[in-house]
N, C-alpha and C. Protein backbone atom coordinates (compact mmCIF):
# COMPACT_ATOMS: atom_id res chain seq x y z
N UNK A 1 -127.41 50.06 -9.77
CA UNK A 1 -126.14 49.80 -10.46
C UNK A 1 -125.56 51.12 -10.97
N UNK A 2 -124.14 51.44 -10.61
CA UNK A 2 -123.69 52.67 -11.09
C UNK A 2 -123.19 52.76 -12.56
N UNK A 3 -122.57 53.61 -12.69
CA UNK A 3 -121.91 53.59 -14.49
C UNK A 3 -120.93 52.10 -14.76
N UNK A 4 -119.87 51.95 -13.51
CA UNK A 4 -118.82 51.25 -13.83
C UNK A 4 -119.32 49.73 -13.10
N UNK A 5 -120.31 49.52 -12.95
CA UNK A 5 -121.23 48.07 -12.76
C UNK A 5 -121.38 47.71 -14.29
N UNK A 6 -122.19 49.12 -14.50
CA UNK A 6 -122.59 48.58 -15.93
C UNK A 6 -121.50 48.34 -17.17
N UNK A 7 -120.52 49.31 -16.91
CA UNK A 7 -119.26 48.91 -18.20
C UNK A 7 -118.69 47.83 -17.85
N UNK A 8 -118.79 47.24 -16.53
CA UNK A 8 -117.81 46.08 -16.24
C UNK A 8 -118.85 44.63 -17.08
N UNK A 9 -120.28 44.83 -16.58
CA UNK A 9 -121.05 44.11 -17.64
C UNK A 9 -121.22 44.25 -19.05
N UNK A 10 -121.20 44.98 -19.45
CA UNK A 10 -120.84 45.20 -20.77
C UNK A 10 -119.61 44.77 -21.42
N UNK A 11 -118.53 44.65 -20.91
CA UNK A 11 -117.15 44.57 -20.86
C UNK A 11 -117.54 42.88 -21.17
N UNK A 12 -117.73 42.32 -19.63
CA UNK A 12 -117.95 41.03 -19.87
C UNK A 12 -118.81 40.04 -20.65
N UNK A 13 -119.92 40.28 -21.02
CA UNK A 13 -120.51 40.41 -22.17
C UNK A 13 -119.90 40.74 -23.74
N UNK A 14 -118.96 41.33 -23.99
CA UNK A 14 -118.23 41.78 -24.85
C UNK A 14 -117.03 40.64 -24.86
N UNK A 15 -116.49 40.37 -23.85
CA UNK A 15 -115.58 39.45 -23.79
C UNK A 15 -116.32 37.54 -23.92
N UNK A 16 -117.24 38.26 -23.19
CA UNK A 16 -117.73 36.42 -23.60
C UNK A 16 -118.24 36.25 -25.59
N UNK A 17 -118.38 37.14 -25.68
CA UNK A 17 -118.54 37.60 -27.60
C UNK A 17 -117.76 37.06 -28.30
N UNK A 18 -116.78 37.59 -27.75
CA UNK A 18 -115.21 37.29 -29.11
C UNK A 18 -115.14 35.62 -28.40
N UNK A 19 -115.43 35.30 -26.55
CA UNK A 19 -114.71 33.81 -26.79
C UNK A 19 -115.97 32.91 -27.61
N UNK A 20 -116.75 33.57 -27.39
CA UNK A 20 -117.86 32.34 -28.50
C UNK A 20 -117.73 32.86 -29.90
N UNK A 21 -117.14 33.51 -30.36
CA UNK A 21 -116.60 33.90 -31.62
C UNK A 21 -115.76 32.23 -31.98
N UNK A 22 -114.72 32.40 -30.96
CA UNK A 22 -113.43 31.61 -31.83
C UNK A 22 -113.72 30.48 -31.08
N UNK A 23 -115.07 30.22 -30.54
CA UNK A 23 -115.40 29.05 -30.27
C UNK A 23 -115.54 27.38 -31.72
N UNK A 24 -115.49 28.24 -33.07
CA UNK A 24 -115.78 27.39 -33.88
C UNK A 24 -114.56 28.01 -35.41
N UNK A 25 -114.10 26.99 -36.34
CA UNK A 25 -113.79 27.87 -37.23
C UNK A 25 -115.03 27.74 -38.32
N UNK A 26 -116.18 27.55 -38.06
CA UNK A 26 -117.35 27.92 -38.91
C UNK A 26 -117.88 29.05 -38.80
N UNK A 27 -117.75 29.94 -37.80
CA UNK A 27 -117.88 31.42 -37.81
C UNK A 27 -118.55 32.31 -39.24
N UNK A 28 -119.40 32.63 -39.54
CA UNK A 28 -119.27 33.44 -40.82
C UNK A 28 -118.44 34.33 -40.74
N UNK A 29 -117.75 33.90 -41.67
CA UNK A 29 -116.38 35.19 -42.06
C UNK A 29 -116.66 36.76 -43.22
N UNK A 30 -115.96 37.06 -43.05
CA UNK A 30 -116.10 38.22 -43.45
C UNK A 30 -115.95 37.64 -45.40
N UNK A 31 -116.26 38.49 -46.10
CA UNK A 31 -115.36 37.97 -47.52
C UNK A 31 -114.65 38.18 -47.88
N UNK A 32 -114.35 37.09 -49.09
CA UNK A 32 -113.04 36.98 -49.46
C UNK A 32 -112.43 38.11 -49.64
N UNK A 33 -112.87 39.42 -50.72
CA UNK A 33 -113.14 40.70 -51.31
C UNK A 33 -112.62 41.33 -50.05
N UNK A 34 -113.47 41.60 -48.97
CA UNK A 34 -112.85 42.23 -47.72
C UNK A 34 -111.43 41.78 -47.18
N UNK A 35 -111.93 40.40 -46.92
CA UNK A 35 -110.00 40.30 -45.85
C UNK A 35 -109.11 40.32 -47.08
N UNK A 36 -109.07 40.29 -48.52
CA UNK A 36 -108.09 40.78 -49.25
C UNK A 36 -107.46 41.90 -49.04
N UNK A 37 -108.79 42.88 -48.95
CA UNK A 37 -108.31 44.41 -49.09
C UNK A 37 -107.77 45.07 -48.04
N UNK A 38 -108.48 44.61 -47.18
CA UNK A 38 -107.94 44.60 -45.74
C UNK A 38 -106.21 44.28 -45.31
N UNK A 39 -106.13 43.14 -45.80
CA UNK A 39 -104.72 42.44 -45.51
C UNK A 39 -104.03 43.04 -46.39
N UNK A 40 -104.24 43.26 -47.47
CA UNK A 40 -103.69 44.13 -48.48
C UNK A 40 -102.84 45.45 -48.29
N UNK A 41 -103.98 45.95 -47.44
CA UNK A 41 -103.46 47.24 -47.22
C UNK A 41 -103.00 47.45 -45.81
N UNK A 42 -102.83 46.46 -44.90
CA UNK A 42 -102.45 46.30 -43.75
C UNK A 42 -100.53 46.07 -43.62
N UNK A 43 -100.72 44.93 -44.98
CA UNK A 43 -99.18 44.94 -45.23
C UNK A 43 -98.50 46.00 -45.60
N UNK A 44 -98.96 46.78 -46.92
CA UNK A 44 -98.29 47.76 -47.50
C UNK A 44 -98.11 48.99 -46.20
N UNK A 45 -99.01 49.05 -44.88
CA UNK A 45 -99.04 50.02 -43.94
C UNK A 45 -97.45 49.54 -43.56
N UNK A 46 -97.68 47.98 -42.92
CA UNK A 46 -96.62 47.83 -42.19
C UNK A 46 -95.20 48.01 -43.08
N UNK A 47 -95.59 47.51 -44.40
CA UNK A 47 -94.50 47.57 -45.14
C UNK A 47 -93.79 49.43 -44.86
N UNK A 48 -94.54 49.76 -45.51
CA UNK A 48 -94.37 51.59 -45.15
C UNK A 48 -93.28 51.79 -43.63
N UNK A 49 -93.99 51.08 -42.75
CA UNK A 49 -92.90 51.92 -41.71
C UNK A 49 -91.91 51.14 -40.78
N UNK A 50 -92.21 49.78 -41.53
CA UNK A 50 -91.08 48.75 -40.93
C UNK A 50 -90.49 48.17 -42.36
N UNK A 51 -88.88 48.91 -42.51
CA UNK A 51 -88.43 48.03 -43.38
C UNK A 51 -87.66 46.85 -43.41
N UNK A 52 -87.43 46.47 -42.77
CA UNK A 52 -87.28 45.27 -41.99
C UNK A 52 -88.48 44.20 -42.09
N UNK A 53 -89.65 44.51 -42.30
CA UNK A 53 -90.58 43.65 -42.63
C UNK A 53 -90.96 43.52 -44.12
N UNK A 54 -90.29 44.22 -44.56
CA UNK A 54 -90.78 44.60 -46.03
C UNK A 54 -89.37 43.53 -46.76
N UNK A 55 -88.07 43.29 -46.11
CA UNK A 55 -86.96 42.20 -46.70
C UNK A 55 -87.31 41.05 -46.06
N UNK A 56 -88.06 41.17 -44.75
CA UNK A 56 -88.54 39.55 -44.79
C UNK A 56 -89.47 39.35 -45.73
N UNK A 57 -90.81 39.95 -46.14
CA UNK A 57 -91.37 39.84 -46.69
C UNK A 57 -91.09 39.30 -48.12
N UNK A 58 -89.54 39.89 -48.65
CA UNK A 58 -89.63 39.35 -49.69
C UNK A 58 -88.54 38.09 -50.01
N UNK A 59 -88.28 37.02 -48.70
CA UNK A 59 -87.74 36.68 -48.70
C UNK A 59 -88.61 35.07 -47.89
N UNK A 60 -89.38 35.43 -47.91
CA UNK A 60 -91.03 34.74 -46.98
C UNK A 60 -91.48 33.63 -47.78
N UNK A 61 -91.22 32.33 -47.50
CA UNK A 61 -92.07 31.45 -48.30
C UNK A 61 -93.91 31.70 -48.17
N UNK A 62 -94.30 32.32 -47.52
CA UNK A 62 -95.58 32.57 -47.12
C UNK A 62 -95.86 33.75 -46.14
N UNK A 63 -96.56 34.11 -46.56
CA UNK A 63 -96.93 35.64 -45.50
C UNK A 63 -98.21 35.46 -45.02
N UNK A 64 -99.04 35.65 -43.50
CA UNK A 64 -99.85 35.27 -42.80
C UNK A 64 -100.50 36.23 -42.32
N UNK A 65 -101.47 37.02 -43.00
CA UNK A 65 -102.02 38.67 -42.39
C UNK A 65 -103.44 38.71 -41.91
N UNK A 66 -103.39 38.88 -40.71
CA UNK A 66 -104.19 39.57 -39.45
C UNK A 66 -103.87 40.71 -39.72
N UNK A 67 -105.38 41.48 -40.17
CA UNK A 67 -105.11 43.15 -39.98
C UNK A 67 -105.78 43.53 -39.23
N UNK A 68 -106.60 42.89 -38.49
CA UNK A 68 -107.37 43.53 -37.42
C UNK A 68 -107.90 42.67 -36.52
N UNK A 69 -107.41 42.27 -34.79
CA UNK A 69 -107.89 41.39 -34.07
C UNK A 69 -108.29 42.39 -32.74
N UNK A 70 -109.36 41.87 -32.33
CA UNK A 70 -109.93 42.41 -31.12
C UNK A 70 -110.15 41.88 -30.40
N UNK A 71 -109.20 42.12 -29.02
CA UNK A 71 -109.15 42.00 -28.12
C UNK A 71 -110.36 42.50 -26.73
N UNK A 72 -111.04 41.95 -25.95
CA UNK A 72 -111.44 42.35 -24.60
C UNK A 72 -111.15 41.64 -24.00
N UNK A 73 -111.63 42.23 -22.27
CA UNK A 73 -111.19 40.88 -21.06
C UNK A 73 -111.10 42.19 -19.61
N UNK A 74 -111.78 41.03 -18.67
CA UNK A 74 -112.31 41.58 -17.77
C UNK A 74 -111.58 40.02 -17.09
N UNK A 75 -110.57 40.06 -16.47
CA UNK A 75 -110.21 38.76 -15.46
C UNK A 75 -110.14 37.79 -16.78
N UNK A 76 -111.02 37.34 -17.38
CA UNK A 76 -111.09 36.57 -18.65
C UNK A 76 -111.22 37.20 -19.73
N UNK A 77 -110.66 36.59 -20.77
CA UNK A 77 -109.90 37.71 -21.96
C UNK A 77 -110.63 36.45 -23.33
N UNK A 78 -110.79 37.25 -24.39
CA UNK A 78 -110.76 36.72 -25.54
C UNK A 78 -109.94 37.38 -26.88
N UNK A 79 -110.03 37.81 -27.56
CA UNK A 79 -109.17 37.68 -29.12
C UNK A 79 -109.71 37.33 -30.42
N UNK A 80 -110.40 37.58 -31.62
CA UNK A 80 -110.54 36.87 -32.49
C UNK A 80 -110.16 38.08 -33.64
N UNK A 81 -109.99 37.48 -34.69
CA UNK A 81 -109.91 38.11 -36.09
C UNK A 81 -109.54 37.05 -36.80
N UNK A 82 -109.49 37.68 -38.40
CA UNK A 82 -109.69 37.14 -39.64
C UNK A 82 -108.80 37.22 -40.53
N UNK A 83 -108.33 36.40 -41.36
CA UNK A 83 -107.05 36.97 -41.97
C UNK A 83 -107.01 35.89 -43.38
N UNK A 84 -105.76 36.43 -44.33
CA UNK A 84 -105.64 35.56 -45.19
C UNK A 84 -104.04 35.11 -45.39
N UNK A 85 -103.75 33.65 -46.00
CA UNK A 85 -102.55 33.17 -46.45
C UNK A 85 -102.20 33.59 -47.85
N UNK A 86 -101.17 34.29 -48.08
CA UNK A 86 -100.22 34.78 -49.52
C UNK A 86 -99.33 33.63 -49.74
N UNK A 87 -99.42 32.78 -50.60
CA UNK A 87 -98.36 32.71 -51.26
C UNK A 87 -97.79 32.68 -52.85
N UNK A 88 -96.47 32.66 -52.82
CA UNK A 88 -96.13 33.33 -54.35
C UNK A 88 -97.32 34.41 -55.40
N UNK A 89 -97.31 35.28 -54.05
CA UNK A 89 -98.19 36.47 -54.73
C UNK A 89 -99.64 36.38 -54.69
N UNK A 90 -100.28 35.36 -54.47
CA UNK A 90 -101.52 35.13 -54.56
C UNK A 90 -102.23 34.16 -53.05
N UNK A 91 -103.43 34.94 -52.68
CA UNK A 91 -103.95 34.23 -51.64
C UNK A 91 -104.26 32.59 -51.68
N UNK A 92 -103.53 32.19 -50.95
CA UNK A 92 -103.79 30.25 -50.62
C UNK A 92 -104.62 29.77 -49.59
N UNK A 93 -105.36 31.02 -48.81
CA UNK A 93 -106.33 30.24 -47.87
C UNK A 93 -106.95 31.52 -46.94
N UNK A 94 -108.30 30.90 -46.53
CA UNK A 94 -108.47 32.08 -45.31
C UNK A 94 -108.32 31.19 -43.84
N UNK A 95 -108.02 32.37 -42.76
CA UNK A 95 -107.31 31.79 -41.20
C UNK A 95 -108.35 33.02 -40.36
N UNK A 96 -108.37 31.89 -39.13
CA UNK A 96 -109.33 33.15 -38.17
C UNK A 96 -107.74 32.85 -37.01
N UNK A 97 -107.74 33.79 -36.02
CA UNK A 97 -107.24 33.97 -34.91
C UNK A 97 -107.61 33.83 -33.42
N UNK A 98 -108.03 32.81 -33.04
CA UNK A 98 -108.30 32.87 -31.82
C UNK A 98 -107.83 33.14 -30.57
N UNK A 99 -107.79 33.75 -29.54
CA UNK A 99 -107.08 33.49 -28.32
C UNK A 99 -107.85 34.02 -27.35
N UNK A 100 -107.16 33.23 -26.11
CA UNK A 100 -107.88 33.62 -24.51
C UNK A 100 -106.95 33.81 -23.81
N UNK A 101 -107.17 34.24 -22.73
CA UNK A 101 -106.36 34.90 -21.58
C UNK A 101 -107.10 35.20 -19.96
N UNK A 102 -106.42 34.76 -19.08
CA UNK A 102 -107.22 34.97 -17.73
C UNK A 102 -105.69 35.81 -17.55
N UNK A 103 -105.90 36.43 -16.24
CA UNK A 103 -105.59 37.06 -15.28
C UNK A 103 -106.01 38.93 -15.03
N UNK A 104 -104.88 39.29 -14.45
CA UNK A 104 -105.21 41.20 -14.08
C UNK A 104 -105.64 41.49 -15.36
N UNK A 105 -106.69 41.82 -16.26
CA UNK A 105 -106.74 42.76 -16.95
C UNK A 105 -108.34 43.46 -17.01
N UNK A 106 -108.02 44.24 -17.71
CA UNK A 106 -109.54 45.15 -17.92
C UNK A 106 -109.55 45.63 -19.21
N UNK A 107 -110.25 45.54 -20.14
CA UNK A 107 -110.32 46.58 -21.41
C UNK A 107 -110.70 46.15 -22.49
N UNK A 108 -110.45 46.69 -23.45
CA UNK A 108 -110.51 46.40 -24.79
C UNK A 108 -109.58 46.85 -25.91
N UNK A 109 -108.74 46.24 -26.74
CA UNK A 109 -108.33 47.06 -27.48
C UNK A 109 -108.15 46.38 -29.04
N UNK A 110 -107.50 46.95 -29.93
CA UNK A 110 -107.50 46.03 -31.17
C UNK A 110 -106.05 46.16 -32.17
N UNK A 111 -105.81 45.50 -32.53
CA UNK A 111 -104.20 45.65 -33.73
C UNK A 111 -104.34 44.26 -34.29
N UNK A 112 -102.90 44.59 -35.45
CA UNK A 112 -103.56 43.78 -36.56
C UNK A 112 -101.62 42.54 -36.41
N UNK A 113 -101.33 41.66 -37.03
CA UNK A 113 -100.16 40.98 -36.88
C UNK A 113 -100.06 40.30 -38.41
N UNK A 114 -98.78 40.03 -38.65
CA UNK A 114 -98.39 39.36 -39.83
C UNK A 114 -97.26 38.17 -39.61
N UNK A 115 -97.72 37.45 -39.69
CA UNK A 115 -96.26 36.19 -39.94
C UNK A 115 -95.93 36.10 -40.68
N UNK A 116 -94.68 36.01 -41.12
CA UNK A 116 -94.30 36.06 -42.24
C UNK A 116 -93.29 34.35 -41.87
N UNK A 117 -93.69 33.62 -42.66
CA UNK A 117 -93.44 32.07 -42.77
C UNK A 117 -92.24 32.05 -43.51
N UNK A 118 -91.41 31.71 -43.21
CA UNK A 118 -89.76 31.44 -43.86
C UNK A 118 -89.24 29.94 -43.92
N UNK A 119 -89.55 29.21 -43.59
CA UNK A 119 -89.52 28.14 -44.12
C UNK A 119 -90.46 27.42 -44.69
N UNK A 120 -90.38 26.32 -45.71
CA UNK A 120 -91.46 25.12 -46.29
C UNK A 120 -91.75 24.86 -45.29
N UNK A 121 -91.20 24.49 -43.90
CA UNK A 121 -91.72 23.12 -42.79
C UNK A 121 -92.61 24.31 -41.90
N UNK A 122 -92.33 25.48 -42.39
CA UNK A 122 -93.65 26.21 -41.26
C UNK A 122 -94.83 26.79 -42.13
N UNK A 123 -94.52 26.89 -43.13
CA UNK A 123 -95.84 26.85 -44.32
C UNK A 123 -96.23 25.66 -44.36
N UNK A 124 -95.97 24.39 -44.63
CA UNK A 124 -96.56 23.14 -44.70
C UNK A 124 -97.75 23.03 -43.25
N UNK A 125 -97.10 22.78 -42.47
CA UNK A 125 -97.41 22.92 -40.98
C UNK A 125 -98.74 23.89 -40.79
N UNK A 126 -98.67 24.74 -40.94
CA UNK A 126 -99.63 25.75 -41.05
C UNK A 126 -100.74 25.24 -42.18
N UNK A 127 -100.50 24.64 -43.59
CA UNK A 127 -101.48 24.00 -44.14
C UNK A 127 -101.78 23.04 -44.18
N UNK A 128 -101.46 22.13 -43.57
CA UNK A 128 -101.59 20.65 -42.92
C UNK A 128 -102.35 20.18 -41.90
N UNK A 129 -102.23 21.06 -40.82
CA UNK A 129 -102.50 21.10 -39.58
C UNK A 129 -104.03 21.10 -39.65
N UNK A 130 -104.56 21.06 -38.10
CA UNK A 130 -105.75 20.89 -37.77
C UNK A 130 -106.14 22.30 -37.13
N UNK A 131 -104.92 23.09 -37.44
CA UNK A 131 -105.07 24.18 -36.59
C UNK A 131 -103.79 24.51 -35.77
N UNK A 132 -103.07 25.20 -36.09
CA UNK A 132 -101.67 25.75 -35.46
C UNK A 132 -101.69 26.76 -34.12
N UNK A 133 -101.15 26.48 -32.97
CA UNK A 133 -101.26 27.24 -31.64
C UNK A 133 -99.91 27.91 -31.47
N UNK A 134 -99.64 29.34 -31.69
CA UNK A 134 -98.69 29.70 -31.65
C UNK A 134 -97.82 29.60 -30.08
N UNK A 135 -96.79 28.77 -30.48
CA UNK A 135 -95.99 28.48 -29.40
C UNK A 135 -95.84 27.03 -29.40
N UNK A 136 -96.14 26.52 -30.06
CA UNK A 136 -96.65 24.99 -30.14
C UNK A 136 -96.02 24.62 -32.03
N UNK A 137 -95.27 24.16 -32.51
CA UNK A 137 -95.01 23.54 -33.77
C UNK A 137 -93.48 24.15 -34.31
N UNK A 138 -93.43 24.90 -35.03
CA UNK A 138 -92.31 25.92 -35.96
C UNK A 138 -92.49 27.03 -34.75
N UNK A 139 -91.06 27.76 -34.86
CA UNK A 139 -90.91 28.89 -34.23
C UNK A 139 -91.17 29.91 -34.57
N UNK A 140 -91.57 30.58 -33.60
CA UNK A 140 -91.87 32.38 -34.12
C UNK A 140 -91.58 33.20 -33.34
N UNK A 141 -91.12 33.94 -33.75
CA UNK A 141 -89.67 35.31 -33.08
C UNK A 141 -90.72 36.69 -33.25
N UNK A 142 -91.44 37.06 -32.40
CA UNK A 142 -92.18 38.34 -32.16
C UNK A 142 -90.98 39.39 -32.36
N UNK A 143 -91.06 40.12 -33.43
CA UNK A 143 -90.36 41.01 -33.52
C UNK A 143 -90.70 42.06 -33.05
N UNK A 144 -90.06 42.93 -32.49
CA UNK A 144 -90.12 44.51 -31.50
C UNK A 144 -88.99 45.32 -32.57
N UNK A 145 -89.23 46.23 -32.30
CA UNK A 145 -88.82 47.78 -33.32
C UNK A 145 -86.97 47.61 -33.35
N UNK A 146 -86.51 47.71 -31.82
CA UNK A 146 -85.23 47.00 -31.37
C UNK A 146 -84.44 45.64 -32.50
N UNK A 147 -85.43 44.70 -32.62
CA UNK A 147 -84.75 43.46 -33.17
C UNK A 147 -84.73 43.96 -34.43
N UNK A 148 -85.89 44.33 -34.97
CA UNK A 148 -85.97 44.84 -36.56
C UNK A 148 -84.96 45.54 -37.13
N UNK A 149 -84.14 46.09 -36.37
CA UNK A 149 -83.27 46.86 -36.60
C UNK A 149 -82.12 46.31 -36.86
N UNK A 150 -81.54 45.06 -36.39
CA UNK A 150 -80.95 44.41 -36.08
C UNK A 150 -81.18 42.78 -37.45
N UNK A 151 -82.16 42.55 -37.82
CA UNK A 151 -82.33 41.76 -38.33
C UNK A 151 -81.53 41.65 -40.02
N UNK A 152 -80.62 40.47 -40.48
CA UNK A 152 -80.86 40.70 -41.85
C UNK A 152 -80.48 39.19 -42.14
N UNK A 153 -79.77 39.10 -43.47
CA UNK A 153 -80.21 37.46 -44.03
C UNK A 153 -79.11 36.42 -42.88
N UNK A 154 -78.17 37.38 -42.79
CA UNK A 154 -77.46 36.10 -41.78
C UNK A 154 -77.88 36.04 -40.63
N UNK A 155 -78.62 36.68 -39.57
CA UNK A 155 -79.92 36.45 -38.42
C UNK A 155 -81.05 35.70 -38.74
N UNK A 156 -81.14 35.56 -39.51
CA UNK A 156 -82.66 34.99 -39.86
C UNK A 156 -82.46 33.49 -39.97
N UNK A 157 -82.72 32.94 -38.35
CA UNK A 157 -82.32 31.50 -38.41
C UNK A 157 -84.33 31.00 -37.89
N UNK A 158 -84.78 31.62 -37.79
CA UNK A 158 -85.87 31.20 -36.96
C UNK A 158 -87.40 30.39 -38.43
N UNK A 159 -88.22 29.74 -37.55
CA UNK A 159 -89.42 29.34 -38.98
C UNK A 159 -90.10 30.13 -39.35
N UNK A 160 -90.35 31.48 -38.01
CA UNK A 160 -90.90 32.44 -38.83
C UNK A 160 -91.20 33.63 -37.62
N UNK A 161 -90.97 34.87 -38.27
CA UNK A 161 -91.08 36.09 -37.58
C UNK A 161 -92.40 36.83 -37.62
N UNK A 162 -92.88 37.03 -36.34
CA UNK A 162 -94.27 38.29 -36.33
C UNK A 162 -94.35 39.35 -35.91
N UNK A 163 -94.98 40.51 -36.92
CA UNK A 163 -94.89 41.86 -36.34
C UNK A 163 -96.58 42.08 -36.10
N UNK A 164 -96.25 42.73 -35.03
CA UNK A 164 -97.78 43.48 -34.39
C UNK A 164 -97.47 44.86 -34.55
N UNK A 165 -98.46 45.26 -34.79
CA UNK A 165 -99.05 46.87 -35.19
C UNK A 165 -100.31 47.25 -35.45
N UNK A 166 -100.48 48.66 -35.46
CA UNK A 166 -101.33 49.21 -35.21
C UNK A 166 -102.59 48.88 -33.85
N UNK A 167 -101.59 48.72 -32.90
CA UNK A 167 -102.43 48.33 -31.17
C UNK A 167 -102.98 49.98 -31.07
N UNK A 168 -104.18 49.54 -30.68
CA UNK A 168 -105.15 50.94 -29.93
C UNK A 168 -105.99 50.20 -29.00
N UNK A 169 -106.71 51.20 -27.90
CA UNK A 169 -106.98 50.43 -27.01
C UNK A 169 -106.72 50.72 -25.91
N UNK A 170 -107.26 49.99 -24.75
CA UNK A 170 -107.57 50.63 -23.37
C UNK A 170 -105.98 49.34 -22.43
N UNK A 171 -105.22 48.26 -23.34
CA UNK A 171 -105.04 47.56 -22.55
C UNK A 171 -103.62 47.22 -22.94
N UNK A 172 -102.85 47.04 -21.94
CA UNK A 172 -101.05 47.17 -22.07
C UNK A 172 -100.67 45.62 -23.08
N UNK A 173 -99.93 46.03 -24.09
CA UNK A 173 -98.96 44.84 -24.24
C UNK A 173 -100.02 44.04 -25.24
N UNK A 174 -99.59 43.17 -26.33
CA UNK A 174 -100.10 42.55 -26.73
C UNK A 174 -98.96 41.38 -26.90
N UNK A 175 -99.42 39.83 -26.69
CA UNK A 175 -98.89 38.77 -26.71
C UNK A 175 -99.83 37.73 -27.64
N UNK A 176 -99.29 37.19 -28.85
CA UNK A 176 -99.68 35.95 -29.55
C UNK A 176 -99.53 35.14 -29.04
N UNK A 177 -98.60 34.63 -28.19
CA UNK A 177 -98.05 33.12 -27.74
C UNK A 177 -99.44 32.51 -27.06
N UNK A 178 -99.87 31.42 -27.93
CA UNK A 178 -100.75 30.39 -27.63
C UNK A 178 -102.20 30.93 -27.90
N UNK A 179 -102.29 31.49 -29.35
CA UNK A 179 -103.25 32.17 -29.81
C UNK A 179 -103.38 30.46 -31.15
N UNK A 180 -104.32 30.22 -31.43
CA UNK A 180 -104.78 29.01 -32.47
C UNK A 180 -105.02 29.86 -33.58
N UNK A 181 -104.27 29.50 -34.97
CA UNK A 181 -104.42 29.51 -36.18
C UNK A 181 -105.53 28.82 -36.77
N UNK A 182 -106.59 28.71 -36.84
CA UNK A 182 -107.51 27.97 -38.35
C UNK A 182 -107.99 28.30 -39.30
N UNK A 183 -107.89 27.00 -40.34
CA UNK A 183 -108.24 27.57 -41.65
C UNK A 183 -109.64 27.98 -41.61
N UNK A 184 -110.38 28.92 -42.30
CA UNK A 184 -112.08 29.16 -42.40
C UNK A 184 -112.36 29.04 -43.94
N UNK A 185 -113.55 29.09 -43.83
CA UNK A 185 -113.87 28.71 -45.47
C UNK A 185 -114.56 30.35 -45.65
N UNK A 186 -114.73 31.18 -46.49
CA UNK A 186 -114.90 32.48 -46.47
C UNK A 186 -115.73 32.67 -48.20
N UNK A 187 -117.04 33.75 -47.98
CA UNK A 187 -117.74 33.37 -48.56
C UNK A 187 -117.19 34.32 -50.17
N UNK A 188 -117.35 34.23 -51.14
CA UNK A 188 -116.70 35.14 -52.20
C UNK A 188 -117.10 35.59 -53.25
């Protein structure tokens, strides 16, 4: 077996990881203490260099922070991370991120995403649910650098907008659509 036998096993092995990761939302999660600080300071990053996320933000019935999801996939792809629900200033829940993906790819890479929830009926939804699949319930408008620019209170018709950032990594493009939201219970 040469070098790139073995990274392609490794790879896949790595990818079958994260999908038996978000195989359950009983997962041991990280703690509470962590994905605070984490999400914490993930926002204030994004806040920092998107201001445009920083007037939705304060205009957000609920804010939804993934600061760090990792991605691999070799033909078959997985996704998981950890995150917490803000509202009116204070955390209302912890959420893991799941997602899969088949086709062309190879790699690994990782970035972090925030929803920011603008209506009651997509915050409710999100805490109601059995588990929310993005693309599937309330709408969400992936924001790109372009729209942000463009965005202010009379645009803002949608249930709720997401920014991705901080992508690193071996692998093009990152897409949420049809990634599962669940709540986790997180130890504290």
């Amino acid at each position: 077996m040469g070098k790139l036998t073995g990274f392609i096993c490794s790879l896949a092995l790595a990818t079958a990881s994260v999908g038996a990761m978000g195989a359950t939302s009983q997962v041991a999660a990280a703690t509470a203490e962590d994905l605070h600080t984490d999400s914490h300071q993930a926002l204030e990053n994004l806040y920092r260099s998107n201001p445009a996320a920083e007037s939705l933000g304060h205009r957000a019935r609920a804010i939804l922070i993934f600061p760090n999801i990792i991605k691999a996939g070799l033909v078959f792809g997985g996704s998981y991370g950890e995150g917490e629900l803000v509202k009116n200033g204070a955390v209302s829940g912890y959420y893991n991120s799941v997602g899969g993906s088949w086709g062309l790819q190879v790699g690994a890479q990782s970035y972090g995403y925030v929803v920011f929830l603008m209506t009651t009926k997509a915050s409710d939804y999100l805490e109601k649910s059995e588990g929310w699949e993005i693309g599937v319930g309330p709408t969400v408008v992936v924001v790109n650098e372009g729209m942000a620019k463009n965005l202010s209170t009379t645009t803002l018709k949608d249930d709720a907008y997401a920014f991705i950032f901080n992508q690193q990594g071996l692998m093009a493009g990152v897409s949420i659509e049809g990634t599962k939201i669940s709540h986790i219970k997180v130890s504290h």
